[in-house]
PDB file of N, CA and C in Angstrom:
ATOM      1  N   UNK A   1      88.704 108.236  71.262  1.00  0.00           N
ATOM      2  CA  UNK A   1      90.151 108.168  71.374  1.00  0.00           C
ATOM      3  C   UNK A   1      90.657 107.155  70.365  1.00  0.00           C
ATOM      4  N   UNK A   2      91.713 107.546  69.582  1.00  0.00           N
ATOM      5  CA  UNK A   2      92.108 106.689  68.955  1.00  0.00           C
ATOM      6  C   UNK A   2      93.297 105.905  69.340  1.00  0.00           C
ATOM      7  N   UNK A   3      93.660 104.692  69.265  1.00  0.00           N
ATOM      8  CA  UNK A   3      94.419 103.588  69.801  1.00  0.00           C
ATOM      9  C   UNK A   3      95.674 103.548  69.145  1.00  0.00           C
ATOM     10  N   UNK A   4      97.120 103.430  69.312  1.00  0.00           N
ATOM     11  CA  UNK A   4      98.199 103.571  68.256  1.00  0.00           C
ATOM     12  C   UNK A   4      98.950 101.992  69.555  1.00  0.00           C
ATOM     13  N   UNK A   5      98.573 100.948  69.187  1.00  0.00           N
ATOM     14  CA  UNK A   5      99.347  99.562  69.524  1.00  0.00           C
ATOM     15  C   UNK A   5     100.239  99.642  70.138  1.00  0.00           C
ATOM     16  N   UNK A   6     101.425 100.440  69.218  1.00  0.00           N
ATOM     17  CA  UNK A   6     102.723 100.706  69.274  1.00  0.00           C
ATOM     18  C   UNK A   6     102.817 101.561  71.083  1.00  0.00           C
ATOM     19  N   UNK A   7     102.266 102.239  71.060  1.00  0.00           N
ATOM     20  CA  UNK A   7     102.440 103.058  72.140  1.00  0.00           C
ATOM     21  C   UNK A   7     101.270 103.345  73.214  1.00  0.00           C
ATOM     22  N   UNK A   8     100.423 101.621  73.274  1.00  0.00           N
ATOM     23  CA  UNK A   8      99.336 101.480  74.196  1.00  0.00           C
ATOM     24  C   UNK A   8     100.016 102.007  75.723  1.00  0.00           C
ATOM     25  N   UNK A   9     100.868 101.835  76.201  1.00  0.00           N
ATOM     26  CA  UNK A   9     100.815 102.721  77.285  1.00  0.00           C
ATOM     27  C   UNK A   9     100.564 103.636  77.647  1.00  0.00           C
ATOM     28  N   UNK A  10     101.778 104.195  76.776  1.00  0.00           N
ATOM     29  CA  UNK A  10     100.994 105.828  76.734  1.00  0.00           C
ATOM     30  C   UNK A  10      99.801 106.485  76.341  1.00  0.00           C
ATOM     31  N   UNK A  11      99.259 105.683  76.047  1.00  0.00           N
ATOM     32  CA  UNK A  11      97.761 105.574  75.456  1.00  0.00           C
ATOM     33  C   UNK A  11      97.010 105.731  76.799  1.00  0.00           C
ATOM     34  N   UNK A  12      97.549 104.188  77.598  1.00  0.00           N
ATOM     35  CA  UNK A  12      96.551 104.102  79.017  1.00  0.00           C
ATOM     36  C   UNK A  12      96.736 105.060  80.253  1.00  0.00           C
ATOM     37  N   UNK A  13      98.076 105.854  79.938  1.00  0.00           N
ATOM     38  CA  UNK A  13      98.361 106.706  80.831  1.00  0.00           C
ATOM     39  C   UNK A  13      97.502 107.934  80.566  1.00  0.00           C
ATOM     40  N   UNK A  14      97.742 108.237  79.217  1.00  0.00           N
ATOM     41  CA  UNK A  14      96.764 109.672  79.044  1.00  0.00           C
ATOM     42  C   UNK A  14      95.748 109.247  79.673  1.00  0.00           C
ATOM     43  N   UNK A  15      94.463 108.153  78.892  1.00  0.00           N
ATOM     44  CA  UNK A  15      93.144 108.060  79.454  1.00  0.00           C
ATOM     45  C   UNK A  15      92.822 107.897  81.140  1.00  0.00           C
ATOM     46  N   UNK A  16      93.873 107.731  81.395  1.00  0.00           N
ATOM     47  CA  UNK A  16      93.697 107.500  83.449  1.00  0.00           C
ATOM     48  C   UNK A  16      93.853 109.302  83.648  1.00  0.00           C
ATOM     49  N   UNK A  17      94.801 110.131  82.864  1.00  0.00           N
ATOM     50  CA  UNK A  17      94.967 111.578  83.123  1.00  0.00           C
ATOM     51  C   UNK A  17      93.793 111.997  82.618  1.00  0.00           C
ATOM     52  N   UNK A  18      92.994 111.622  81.856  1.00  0.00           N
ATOM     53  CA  UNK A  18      92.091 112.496  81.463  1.00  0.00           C
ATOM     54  C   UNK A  18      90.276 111.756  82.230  1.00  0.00           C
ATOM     55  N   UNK A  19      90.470 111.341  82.697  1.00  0.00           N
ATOM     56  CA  UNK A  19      89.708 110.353  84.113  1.00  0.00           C
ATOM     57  C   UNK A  19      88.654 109.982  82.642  1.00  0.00           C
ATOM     58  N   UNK A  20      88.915 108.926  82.119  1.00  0.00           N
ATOM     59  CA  UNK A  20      88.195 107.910  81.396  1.00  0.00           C
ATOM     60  C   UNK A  20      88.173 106.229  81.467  1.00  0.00           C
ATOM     61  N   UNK A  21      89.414 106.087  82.132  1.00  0.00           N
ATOM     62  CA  UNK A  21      89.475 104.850  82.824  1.00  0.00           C
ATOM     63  C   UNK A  21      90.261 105.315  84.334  1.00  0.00           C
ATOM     64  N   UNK A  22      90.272 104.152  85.398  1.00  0.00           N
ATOM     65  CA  UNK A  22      91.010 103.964  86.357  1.00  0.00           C
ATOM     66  C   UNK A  22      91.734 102.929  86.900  1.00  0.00           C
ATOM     67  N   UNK A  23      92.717 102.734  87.276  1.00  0.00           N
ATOM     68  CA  UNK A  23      93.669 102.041  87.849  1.00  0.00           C
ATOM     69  C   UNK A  23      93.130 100.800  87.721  1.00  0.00           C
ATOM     70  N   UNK A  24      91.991 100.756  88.827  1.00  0.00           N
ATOM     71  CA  UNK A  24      91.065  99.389  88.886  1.00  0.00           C
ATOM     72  C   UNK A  24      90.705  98.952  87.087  1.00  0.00           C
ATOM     73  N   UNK A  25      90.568  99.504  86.510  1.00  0.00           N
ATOM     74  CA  UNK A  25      90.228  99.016  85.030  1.00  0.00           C
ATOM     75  C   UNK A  25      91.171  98.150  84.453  1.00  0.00           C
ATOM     76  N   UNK A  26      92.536  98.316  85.157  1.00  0.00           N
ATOM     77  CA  UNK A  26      93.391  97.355  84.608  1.00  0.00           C
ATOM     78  C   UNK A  26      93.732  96.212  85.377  1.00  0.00           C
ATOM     79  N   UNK A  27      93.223  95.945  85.709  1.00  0.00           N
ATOM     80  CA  UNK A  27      93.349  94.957  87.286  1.00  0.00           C
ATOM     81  C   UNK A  27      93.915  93.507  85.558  1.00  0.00           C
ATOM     82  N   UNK A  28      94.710  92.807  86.513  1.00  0.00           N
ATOM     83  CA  UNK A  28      95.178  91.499  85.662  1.00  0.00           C
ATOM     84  C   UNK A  28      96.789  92.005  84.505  1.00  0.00           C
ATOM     85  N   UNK A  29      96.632  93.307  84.198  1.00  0.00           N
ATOM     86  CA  UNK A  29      97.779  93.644  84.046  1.00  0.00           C
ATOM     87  C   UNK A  29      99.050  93.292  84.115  1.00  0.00           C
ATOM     88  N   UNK A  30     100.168  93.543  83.453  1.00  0.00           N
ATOM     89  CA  UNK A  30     101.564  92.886  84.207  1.00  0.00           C
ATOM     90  C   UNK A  30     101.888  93.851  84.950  1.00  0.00           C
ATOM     91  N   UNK A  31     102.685  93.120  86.462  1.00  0.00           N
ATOM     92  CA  UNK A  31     102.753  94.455  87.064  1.00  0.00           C
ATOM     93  C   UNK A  31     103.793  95.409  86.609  1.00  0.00           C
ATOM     94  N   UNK A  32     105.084  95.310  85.895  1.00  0.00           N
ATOM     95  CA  UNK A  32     105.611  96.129  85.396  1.00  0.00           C
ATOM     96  C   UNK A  32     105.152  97.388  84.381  1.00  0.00           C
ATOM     97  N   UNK A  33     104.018  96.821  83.635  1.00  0.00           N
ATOM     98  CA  UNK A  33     103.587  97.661  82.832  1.00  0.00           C
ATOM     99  C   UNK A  33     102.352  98.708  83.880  1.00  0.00           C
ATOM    100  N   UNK A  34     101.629  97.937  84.659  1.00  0.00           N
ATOM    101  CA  UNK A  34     101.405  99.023  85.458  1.00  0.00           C
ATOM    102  C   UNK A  34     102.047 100.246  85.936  1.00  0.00           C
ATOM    103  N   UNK A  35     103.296  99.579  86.655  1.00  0.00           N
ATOM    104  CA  UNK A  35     104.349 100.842  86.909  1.00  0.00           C
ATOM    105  C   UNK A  35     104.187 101.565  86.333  1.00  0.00           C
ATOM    106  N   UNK A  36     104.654 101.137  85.046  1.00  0.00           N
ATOM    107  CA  UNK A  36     104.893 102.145  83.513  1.00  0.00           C
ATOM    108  C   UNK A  36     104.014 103.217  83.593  1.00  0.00           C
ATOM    109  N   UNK A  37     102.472 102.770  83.661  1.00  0.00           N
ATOM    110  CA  UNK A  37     101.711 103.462  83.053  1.00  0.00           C
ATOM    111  C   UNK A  37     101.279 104.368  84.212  1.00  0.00           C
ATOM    112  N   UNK A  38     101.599 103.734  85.723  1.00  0.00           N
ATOM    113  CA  UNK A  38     100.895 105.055  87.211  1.00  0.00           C
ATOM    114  C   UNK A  38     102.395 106.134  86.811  1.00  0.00           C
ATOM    115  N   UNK A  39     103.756 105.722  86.524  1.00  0.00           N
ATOM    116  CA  UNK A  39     104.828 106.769  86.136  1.00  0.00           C
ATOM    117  C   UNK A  39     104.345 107.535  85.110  1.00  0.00           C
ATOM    118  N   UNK A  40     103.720 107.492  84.049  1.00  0.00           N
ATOM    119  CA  UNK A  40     103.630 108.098  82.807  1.00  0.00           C
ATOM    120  C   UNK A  40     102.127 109.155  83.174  1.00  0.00           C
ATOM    121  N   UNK A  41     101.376 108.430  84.241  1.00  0.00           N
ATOM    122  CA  UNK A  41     100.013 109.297  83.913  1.00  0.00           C
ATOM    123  C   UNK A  41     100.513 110.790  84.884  1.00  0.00           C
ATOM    124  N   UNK A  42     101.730 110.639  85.777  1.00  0.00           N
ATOM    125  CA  UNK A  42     101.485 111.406  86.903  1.00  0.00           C
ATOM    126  C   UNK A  42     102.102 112.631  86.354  1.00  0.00           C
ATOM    127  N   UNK A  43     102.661 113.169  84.615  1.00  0.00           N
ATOM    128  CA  UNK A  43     103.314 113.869  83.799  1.00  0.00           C
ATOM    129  C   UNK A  43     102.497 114.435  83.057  1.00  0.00           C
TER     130      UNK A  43
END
C-alpha cells in the first residue's frame, strides 16, 4: 500500500476496510481522528 501524508486518514480507513489493520492498531490516537477514520471506513 502506498502512503499519500496528505490524506493518511483515508488511508487508515481503507486499510481497516480492507482488514489489514484494526481499530486496536491505533490505540493512542487522537480521539477525533479516530472518529474520522471508524466514519470513513464504514463507506
Amino acid at each position: 500500500m502506498e502512503f499519500d501524508f496528505s490524506n493518511i486518514l483515508f488511508s487508515l480507513a481503507d486499510m481497516i476496510k480492507q482488514k489489514l489493520i484494526q481499530y486496536d492498531d491505533l490505540n493512542g490516537l487522537n480521539q477525533l481522528k479516530l472518529s474520522k477514520i471508524k466514519a470513513m471506513s464504514m463507506f
